[in-house]
Structures are given as C-alpha cells and as structure tokens.
Protein backbone atom coordinates (compact mmCIF):
# COMPACT_ATOMS: atom_id res chain seq x y z
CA UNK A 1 0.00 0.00 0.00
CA UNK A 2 1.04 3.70 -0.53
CA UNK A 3 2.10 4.64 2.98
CA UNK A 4 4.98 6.96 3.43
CA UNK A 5 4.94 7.28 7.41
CA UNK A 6 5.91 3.42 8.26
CA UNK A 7 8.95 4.90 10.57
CA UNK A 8 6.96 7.55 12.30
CA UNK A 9 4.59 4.58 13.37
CA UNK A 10 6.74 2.75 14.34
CA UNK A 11 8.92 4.87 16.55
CA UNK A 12 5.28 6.54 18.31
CA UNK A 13 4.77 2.47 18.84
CA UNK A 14 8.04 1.43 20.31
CA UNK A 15 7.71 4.73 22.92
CA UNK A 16 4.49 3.95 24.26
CA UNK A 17 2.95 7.37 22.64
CA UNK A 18 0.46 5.94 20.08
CA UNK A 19 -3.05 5.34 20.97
CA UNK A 20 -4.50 2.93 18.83
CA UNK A 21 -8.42 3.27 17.91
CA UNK A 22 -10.45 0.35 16.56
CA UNK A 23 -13.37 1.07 14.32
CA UNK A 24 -17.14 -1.06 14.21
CA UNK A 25 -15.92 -1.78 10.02
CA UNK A 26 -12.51 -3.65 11.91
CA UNK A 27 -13.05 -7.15 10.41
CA UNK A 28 -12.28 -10.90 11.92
CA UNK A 29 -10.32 -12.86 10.14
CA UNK A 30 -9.22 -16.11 10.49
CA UNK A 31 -5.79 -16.54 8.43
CA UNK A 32 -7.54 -18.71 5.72
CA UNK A 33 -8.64 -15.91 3.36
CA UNK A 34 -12.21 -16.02 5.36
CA UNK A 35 -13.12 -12.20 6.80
CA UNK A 36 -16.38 -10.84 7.81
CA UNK A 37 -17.41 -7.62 9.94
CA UNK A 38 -18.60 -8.81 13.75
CA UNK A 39 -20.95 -5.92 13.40
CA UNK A 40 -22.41 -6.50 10.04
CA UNK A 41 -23.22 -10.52 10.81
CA UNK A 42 -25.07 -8.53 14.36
CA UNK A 43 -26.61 -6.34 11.62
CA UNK A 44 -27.73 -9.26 9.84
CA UNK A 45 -28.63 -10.67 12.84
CA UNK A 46 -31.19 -8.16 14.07
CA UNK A 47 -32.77 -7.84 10.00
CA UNK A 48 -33.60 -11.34 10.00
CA UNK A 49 -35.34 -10.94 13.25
CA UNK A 50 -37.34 -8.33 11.95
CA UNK A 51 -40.32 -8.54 9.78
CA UNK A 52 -39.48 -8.99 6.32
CA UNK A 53 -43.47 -8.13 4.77
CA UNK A 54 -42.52 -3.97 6.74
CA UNK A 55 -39.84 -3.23 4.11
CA UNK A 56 -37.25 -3.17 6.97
CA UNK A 57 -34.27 -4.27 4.51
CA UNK A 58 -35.10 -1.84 1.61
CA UNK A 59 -32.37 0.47 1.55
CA UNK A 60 -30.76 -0.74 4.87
CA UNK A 61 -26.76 -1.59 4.53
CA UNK A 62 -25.14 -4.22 7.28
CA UNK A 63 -22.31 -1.30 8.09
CA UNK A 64 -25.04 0.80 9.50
CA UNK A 65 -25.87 -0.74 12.69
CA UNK A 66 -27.11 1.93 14.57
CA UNK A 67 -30.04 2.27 11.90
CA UNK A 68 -30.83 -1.38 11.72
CA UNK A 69 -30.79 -1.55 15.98
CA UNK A 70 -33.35 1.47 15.72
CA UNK A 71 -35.87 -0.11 13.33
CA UNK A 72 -35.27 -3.35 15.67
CA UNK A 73 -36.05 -1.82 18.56
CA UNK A 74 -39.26 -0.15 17.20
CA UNK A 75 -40.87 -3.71 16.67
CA UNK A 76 -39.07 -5.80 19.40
CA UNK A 77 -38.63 -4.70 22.99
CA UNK A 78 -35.35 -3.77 24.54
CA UNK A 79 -34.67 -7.34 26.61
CA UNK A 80 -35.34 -9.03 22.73
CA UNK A 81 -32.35 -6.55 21.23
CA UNK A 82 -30.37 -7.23 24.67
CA UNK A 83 -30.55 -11.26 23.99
CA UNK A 84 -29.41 -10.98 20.41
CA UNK A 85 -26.70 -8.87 21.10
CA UNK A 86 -25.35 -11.46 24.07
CA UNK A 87 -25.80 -14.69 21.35
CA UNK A 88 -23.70 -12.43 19.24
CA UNK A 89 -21.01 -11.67 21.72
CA UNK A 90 -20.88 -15.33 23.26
CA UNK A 91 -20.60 -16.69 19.27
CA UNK A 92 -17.13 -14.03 19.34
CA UNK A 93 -15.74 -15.35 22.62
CA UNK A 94 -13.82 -18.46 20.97
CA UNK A 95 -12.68 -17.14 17.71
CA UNK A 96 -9.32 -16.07 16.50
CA UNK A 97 -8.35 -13.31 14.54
CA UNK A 98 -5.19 -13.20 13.12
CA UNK A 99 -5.30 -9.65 12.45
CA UNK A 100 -6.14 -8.90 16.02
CA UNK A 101 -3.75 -10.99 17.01
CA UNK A 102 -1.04 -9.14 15.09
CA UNK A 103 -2.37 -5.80 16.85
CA UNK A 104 -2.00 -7.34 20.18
CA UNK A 105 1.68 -8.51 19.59
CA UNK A 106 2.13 -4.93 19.46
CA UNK A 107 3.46 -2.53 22.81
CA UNK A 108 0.08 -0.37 22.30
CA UNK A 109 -0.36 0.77 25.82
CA UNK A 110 -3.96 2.22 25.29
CA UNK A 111 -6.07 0.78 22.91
CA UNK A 112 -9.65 2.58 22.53
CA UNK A 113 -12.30 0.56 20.59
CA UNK A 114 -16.01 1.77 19.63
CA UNK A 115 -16.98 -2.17 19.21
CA UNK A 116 -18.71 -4.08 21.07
CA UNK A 117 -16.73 -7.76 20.60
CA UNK A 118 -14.70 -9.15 22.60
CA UNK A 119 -11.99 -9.76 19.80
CA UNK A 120 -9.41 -7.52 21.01
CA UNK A 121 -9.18 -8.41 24.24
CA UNK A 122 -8.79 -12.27 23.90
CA UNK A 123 -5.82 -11.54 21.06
CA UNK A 124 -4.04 -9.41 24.22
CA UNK A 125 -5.10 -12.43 26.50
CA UNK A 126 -3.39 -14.72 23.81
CA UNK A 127 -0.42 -12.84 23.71
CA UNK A 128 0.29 -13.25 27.66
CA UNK A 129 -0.70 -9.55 28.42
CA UNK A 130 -3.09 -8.91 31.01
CA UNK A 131 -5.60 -6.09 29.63
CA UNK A 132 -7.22 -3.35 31.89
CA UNK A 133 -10.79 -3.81 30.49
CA UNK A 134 -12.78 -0.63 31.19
CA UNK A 135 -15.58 1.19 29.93
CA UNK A 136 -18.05 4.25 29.63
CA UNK A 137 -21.24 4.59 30.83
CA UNK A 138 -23.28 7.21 29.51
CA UNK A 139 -25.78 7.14 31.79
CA UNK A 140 -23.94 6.18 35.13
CA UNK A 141 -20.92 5.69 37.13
CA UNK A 142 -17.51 6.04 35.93
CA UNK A 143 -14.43 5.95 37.49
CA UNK A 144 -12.26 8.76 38.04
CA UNK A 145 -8.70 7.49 37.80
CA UNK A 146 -7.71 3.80 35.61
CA UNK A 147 -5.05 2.02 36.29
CA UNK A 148 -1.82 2.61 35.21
CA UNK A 149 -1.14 0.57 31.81
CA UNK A 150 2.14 -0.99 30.10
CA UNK A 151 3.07 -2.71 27.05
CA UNK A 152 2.14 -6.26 29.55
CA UNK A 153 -0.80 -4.86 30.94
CA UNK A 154 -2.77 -2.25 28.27
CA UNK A 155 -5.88 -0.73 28.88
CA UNK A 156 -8.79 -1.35 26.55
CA UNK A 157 -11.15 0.95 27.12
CA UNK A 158 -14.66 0.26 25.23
CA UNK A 159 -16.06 3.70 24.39
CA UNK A 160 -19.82 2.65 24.00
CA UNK A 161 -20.29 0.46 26.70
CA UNK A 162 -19.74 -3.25 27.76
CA UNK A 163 -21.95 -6.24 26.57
CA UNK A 164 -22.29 -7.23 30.33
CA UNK A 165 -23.65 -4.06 31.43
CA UNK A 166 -26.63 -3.70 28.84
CA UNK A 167 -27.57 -0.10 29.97
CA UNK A 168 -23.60 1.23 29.48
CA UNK A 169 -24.35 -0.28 25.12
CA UNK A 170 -24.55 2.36 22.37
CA UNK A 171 -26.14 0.60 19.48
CA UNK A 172 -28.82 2.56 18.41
CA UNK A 173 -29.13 5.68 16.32
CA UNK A 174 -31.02 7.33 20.13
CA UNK A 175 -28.52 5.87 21.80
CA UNK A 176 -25.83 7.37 19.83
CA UNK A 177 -26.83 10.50 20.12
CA UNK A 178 -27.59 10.33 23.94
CA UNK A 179 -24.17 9.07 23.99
CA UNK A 180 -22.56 12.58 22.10
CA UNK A 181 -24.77 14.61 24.06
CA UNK A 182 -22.85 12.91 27.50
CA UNK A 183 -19.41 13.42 26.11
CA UNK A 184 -20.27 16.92 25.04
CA UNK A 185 -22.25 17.62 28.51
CA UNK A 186 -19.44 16.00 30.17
CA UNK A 187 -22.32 14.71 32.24
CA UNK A 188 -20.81 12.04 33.06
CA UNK A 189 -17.35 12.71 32.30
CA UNK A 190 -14.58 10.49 31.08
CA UNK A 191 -11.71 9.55 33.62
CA UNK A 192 -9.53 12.20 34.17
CA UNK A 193 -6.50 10.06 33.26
CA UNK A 194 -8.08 8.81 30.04
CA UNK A 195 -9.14 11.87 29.12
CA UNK A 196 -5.72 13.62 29.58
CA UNK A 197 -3.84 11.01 27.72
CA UNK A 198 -6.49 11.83 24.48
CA UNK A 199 -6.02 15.37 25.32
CA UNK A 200 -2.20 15.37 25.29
CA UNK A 201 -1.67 12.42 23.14
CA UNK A 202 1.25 13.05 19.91
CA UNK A 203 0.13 9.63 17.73
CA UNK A 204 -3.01 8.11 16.61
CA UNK A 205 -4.07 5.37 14.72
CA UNK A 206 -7.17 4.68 13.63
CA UNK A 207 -8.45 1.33 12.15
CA UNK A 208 -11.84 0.35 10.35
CA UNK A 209 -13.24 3.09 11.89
CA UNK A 210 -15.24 5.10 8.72
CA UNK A 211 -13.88 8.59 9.05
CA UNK A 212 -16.50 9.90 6.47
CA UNK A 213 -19.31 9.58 8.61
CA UNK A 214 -20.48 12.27 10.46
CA UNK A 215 -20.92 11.26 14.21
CA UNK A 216 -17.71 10.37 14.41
CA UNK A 217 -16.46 13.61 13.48
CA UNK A 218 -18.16 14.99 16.20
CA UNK A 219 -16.77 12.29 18.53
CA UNK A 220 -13.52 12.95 18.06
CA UNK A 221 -13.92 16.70 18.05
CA UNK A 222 -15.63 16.02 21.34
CA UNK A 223 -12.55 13.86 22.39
CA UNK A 224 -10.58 16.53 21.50
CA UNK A 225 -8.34 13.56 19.88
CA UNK A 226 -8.04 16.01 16.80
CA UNK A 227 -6.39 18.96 17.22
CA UNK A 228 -3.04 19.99 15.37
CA UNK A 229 -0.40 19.53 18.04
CA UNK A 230 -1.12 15.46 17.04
CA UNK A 231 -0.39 13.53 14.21
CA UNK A 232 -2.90 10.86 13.27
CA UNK A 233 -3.25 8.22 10.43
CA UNK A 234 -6.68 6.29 9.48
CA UNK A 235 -6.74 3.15 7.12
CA UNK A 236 -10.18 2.54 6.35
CA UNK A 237 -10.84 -0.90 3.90
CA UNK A 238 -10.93 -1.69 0.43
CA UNK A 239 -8.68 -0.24 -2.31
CA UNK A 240 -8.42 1.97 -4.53
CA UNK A 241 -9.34 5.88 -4.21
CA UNK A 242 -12.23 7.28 -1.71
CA UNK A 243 -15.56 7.71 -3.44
CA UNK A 244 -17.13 11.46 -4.27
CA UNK A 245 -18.81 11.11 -0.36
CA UNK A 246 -15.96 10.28 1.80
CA UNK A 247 -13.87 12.46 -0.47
CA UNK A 248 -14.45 15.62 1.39
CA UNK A 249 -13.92 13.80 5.01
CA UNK A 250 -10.67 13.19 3.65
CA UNK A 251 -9.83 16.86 3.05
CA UNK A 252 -11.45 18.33 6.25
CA UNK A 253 -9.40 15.78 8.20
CA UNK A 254 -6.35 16.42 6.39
CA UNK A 255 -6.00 20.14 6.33
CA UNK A 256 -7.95 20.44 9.93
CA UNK A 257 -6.29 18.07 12.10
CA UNK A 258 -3.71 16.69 10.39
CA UNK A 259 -5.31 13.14 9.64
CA UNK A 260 -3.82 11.25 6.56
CA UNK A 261 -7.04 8.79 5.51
CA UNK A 262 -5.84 5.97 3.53
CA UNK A 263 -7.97 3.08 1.67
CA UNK A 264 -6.60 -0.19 2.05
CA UNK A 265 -6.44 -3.72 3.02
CA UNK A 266 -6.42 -3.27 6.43
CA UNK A 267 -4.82 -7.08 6.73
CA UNK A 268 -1.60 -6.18 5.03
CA UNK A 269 -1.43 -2.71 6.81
CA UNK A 270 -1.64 -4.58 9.49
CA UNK A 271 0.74 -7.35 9.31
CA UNK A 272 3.42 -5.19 7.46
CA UNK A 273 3.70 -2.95 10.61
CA UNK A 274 3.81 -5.95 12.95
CA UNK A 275 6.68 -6.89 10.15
CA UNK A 276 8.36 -3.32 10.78
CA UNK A 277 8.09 -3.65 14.46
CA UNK A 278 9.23 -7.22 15.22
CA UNK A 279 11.08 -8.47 11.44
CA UNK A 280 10.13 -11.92 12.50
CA UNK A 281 6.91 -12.37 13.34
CA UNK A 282 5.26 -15.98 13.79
CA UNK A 283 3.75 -17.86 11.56
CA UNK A 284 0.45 -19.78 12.22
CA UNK A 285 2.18 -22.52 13.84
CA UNK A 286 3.96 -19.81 16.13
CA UNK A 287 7.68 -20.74 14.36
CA UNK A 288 8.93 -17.38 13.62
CA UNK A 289 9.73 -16.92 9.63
CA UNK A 290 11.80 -14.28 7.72
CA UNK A 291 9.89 -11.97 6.10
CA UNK A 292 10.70 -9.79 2.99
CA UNK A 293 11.13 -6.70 5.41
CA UNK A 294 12.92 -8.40 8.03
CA UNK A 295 15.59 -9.50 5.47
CA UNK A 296 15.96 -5.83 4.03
CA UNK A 297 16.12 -4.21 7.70
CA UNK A 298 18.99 -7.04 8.45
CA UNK A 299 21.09 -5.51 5.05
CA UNK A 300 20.72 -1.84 6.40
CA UNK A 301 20.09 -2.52 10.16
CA UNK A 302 22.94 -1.07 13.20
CA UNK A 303 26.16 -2.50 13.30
CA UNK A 304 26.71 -3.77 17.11
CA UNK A 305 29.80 -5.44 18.37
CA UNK A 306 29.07 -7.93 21.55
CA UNK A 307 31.96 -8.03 24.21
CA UNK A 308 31.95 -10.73 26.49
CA UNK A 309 34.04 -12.70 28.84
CA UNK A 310 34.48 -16.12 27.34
CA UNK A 311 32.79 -17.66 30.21
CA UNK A 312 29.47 -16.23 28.94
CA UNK A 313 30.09 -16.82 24.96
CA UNK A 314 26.38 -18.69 25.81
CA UNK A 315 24.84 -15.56 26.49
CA UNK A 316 26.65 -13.40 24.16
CA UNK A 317 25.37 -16.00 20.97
CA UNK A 318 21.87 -15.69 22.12
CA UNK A 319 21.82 -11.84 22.22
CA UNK A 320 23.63 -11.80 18.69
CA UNK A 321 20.59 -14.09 17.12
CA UNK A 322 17.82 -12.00 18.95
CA UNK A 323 19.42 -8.56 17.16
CA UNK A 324 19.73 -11.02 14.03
CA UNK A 325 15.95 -11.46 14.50
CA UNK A 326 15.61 -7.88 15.10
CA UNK A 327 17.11 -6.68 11.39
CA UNK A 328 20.53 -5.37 12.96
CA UNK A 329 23.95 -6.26 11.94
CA UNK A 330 26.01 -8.16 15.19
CA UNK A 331 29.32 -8.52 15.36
CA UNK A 332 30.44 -11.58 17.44
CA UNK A 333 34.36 -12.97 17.64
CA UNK A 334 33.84 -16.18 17.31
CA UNK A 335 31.23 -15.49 14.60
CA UNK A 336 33.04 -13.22 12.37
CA UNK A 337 36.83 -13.62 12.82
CA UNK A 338 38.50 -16.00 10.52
CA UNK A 339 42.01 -17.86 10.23
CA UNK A 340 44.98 -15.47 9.47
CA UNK A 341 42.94 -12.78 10.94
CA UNK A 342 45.15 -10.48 12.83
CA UNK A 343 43.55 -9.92 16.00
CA UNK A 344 44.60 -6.48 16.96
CA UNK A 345 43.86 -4.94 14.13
CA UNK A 346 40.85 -6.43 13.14
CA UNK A 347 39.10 -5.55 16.12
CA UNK A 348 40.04 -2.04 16.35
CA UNK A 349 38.87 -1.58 12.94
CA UNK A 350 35.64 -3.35 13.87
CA UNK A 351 34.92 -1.81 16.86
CA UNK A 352 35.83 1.69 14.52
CA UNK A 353 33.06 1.08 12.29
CA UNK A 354 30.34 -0.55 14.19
CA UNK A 355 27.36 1.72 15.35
CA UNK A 356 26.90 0.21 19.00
CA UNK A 357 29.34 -1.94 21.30
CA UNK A 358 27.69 -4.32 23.70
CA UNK A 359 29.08 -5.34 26.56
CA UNK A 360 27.76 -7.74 29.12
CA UNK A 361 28.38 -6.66 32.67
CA UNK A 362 28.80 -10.08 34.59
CA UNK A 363 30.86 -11.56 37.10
CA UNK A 364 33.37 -13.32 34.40
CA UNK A 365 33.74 -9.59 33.25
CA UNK A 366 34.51 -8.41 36.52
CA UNK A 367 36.89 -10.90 37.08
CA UNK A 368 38.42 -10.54 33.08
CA UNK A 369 39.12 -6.85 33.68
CA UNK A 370 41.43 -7.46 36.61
CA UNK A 371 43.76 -8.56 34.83
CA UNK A 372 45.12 -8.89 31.05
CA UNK A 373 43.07 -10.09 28.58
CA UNK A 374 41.34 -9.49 25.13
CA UNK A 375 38.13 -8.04 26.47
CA UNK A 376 40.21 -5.49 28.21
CA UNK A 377 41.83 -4.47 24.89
CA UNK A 378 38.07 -4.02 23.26
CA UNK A 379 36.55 -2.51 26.14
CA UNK A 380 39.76 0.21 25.70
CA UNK A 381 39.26 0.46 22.43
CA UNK A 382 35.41 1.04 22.36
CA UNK A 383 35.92 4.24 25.22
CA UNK A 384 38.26 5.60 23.25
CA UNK A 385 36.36 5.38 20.08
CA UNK A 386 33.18 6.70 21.99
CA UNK A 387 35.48 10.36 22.73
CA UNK A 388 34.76 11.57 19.00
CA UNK A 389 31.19 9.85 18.68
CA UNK A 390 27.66 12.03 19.05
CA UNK A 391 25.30 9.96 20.69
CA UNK A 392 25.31 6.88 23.09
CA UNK A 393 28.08 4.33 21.57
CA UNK A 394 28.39 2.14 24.75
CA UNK A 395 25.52 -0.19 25.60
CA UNK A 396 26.09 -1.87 28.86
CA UNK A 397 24.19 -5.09 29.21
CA UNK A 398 23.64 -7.31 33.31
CA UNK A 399 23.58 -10.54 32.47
CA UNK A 400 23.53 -11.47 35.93
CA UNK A 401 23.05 -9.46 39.34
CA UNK A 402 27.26 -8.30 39.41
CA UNK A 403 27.09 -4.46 39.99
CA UNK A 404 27.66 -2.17 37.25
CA UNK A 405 31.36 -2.10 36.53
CA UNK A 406 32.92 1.68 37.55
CA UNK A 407 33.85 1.52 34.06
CA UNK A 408 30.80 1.82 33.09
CA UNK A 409 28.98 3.51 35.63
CA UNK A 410 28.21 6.66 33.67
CA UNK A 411 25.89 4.73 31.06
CA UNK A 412 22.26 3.59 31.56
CA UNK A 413 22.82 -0.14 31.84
CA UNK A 414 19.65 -3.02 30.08
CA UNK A 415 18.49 -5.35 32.45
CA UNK A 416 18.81 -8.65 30.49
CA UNK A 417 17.90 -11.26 33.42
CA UNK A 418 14.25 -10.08 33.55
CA UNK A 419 11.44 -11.75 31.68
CA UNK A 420 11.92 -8.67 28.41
CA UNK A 421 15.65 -8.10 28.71
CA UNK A 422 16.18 -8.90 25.37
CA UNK A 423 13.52 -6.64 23.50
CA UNK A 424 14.51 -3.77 25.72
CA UNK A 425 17.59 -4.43 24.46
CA UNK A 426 16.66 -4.33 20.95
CA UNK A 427 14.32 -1.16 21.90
CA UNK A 428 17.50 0.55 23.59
CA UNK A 429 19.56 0.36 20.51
CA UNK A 430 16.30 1.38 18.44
CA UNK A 431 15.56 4.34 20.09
CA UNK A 432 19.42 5.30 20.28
CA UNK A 433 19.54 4.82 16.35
CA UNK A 434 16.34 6.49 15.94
CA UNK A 435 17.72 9.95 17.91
CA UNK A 436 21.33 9.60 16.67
C-alpha cells in the first residue's frame, strides 16, 4: 500500500505514545482468506429478526448498525435486542483473529475501541498480556482514575459500553446520540487520566473506523483527539481511491487536524507494521519466519559489536541471534573472525566502524578486567572510540546481578535477566539509532 509514514509509526509504537483506535468496520479474520465484519453478521442478525413483509431491509446496509438496531427496537422490545446482542457476543468469545492478534503482539499501551466484541481483548489475553478492560457509561458511574497501563498490561477501554452491562451499550441511532450529548455535557465525564492522555496524546491510529461519517467527526472533536499539536493516520478498507462522499472527510481531516485517511487492506497494513516492528513475526504454527522486510532491515540494520568474557560466549550467541531477529547487523568474535585474521587490528577496525558496542556486565567480566586479557583491549578500544562519537556508543548489558562495573557507571545499563531483557535491548539500541 502507498504509505509513506511506516517509521513515524513505528517509533510513536516502540515509545508507548500511540493510541490505537479500533473502528465497528474492523473485520475478523481467520488466516484462511475467510473475513467478515462482527458488526455487520449482528446487523444481519437483528434484520432477520425483523419482519421482512414492513420493508425493513429496503435500503438498509449491514455497516449501519445503529439504523438497523433502531428499526429493531421499534418492533421488538429492549430485553429481545439485549438477547441478540449477548448470542452475538458469546458466538465471538472463541474465535481467532489473526489480524487482532497481530495488533496485540504490538506494545500499544492504550487501545480505545467503539466495538462491542470481545476480539481484542482475547488476542491481548493470547499474547500473555493482562488487559485493563474498562468502559463508559453514559448514563452512570464512571471511574475517576484507571489504572496505570504498560506494554504487559494495556488498557482497553470500550467507548460505548460493555456487553455485560446492557444499559452502558450504544447501538442505536437514540442511543448514539444520547451518547454525544454525554461526552459533550461532560455529564458524566470520562476519567480524568483517560481523558488527559487523548487530550495530550502526539500519535493516533485509527483502524476500520469510517472517518467519512459524520458522528464520528463529532466524537472525536468532542474527544478533542483532533487537534493539530497530534499527528494521526486512518486506514479505512478496500482499495483503490475514496468515493465522491468520503472524499471531502478526507480533506477536512487532512487540512484540519492533520489526519492522513488511507484506503486499504487493512490485513496487510496490518501485518506489514507488525513486520516493521518485530522483522520476525510468527507464523500460524507460532515458528517465527523471515519476512521480505525483516531481510531488508537485516542488510541496512545497526552494526553492534558484543563483548563478552568467554565464560558467557552462551549468552553473548543468544543476544547476537535476537538482534539477528531484530534486522541489525552483530558482530560476534567467534562469529566473524577468521584464520589469518590479525587480532589487533581487526578488532580495532571493527569496533571503529560498528554503530553500537555491547558489553555484558557479569561476574566473568569483573573478574576478566582485573587482569590482562582481550576483552580489556576491546573494552579500551570502544571508550576511546566513543570520545569523537555524538550519541550513546556504549551499551552496557547485566547478564547477571554483578554491579555495574565503575567503568561503566556513567551509562544507563539493560536489564537482560528479567522476563523482556532482550527486546529492551533491541528497543535501547532502536531508540538510540532512531535519535542519533
């Protein structure tokens, strides 16, 4: 797809600053080539409910729920539209969406959906995080303060209400409104932490959402989620061009609030940033597999030379294959010296050229450095090389809980023992090559 901003995305991603928004037109899909719209099959739901002899299908589109809820609940009463709903949510409970499970692989700290499935939150449940769920209630009691979310534990917030709280639902065209007229009212109000990380928020992203329609203008107005201080991008499906109607959204949004609309499969939008992000991302059967970006990232990624004690060559071969894995460039003795090398040289001219130098902090180190040996030469050679570089060169890594060598005592150290050392590994020498 035409996308120009695949960095930008990225980097808002990898800092925790971009606030992903998931639209009712998001589809399911199930990695065989088989995708439908939750909300459509509900809006096909409710219309064969309904009384085919009134006319209620003439004119009436699945993507517009809201209508089809309306003209359901004019014939049915509210505990009949409140049992469909439920079958519908209960039928979602067990499936598995690829895409949505690509989305959750991804560090999105808040994710803010205006559906009413419980897709989303199984994928993060399926990728080991453990989700805040919350949710609004537009007609009574929210809390003031969330809790505090992470890449491990995000908050998904559902904007028009939870299936297990039938009065909190927006579904119908009256309840939509109500809905806007709360937000706007402020009566209730959002949380105050939620509503300051909208207000204050750089990066958006906003996915099978339908921009063009006009409520949703005035939500996000209302959300004050648009305003020019932010940057925000919006991939609504199919391909091609927007038609004559949604032509215009495209314009207000773009010279208004900065909003770059793109039409496009939302699957490989999808699954090409997850690509960008992690360069090897798992297959169906959960073996990781090269893909076509991952192998161009590895041509142009960082160069970073790994010093270790001998004792931990172990530990130094499995951080080289995770920045393999990660598109960069690693630069390992044992690896890359061959016979007839001569040492000395070699390595200063290495460590010269590389981008990053790695070196694990451990208690082999801290025994190493006492006395003479080859590490002691690198680690020499890497200071001085850092005197005429801009930017972080040195990338101290524990291995183990030995205290931070003096030698390195100036330089913000990666924890690699925890359960994430190695992505915040990755992520440290990211965000250093992103800033240098």
């Amino acid at each position: 797809m035409e996308f120009r901003e695949w960095d930008k995305l990225v980097y808002g991603i990898e800092r925790g600053e971009c606030t992903l928004f998931l639209g009712p037109q998001l589809p399911l899909d199930w990695g065989d080539g088989k995708r439908r719209i939750p909300a459509e099959d509900l809006a096909a739901r409710l219309l064969e409910q309904l009384d085919e002899q009134s006319g209620a299908r003439a004119g009436v589109e699945l993507n517009d729920l809201a209508r089809i809820s309306q003209r359901f609940l004019a014939q049915e009463a509210e505990v009949d539209l409140e049992m469909e709903i439920n079958r519908w949510h209960q039928g979602l409970t067990e499936q598995q969406s690829t895409l949505h499970d690509h989305l959750a692989a991804l560090p999105f700290r808040l994710i803010i959906t205006s559906t009413l499935d419980p897709l989303m939150e199984m994928a993060l449940r399926r990728a080991g995080k453990r989700p805040w769920v919350e949710r609004y209630h537009y007609t009574g009691r929210n809390k003031q303060l969330l809790q505090e979310a992470t890449d491990k534990t995000p908050l998904l917030f559902h904007l028009y209400g939870c299936v297990s709280e039938p009065t909190s639902v927006v579904i119908t065209e009256t309840q939509l409104l109500d809905f806007l007229a709360a937000l706007i009212s402020k009566d209730p109000p959002l949380p105050n932490d939620l509503n300051a990380a909208l207000t204050n928020g750089k990066l958006f992203l906003f996915l099978g959402f339908g921009l063009h329609q006009w409520y949703l203008r005035i939500l996000l107005h209302v959300l004050k989620v648009l305003r020019r201080g932010s940057r925000s991008f919006a991939v609504e499906l199919g391909e091609g061009g927007f038609d004559a109607a949604a032509a215009d959204a495209v314009l207000f949004y773009r010279q208004n609030f900065k909003v770059d609309l793109y039409k496009a499969d939302v699957f490989e939008f999808v699954k090409e940033l997850r690509c960008r992000y992690e360069p090897c991302a798992p297959a169906s059967g959960g073996r990781a597999v090269p893909t076509e970006p991952a192998e161009r990232a590895r041509r142009s990624g960082p160069k970073v030379f790994i010093c270790h004690a001998s004792e931990d060559k172990q530990k130094a071969h499995e951080i080289h294959d995770h920045l393999v894995r990660a598109g960069m460039d690693p630069w390992l003795d044992k690896e890359a010296l061959r016979g007839g090398d001569h040492w000395d040289s070699l390595i200063e001219s290495t460590i010269d050229n590389v981008d990053y130098f790695v070196v694990l902090n451990s208690r082999n180190l801290q025994i190493k450095v006492q006395g003479a040996s080859y590490v002691n030469k690198e680690i020499k050679v890497a200071l001085r090389a850092e005197d005429w570089r801009l930017g972080n060169f040195v990338i101290p890594v524990k291995v183990d809980e030995t205290p931070l060598l003096t030698l390195f005592s100036k330089y913000h150290a990666v924890e690699l023992h925890g359960s994430d050392g190695f992505r915040d590994l990755v992520r440290a020498i990211k965000r250093q090559s992103t800033s240098a």
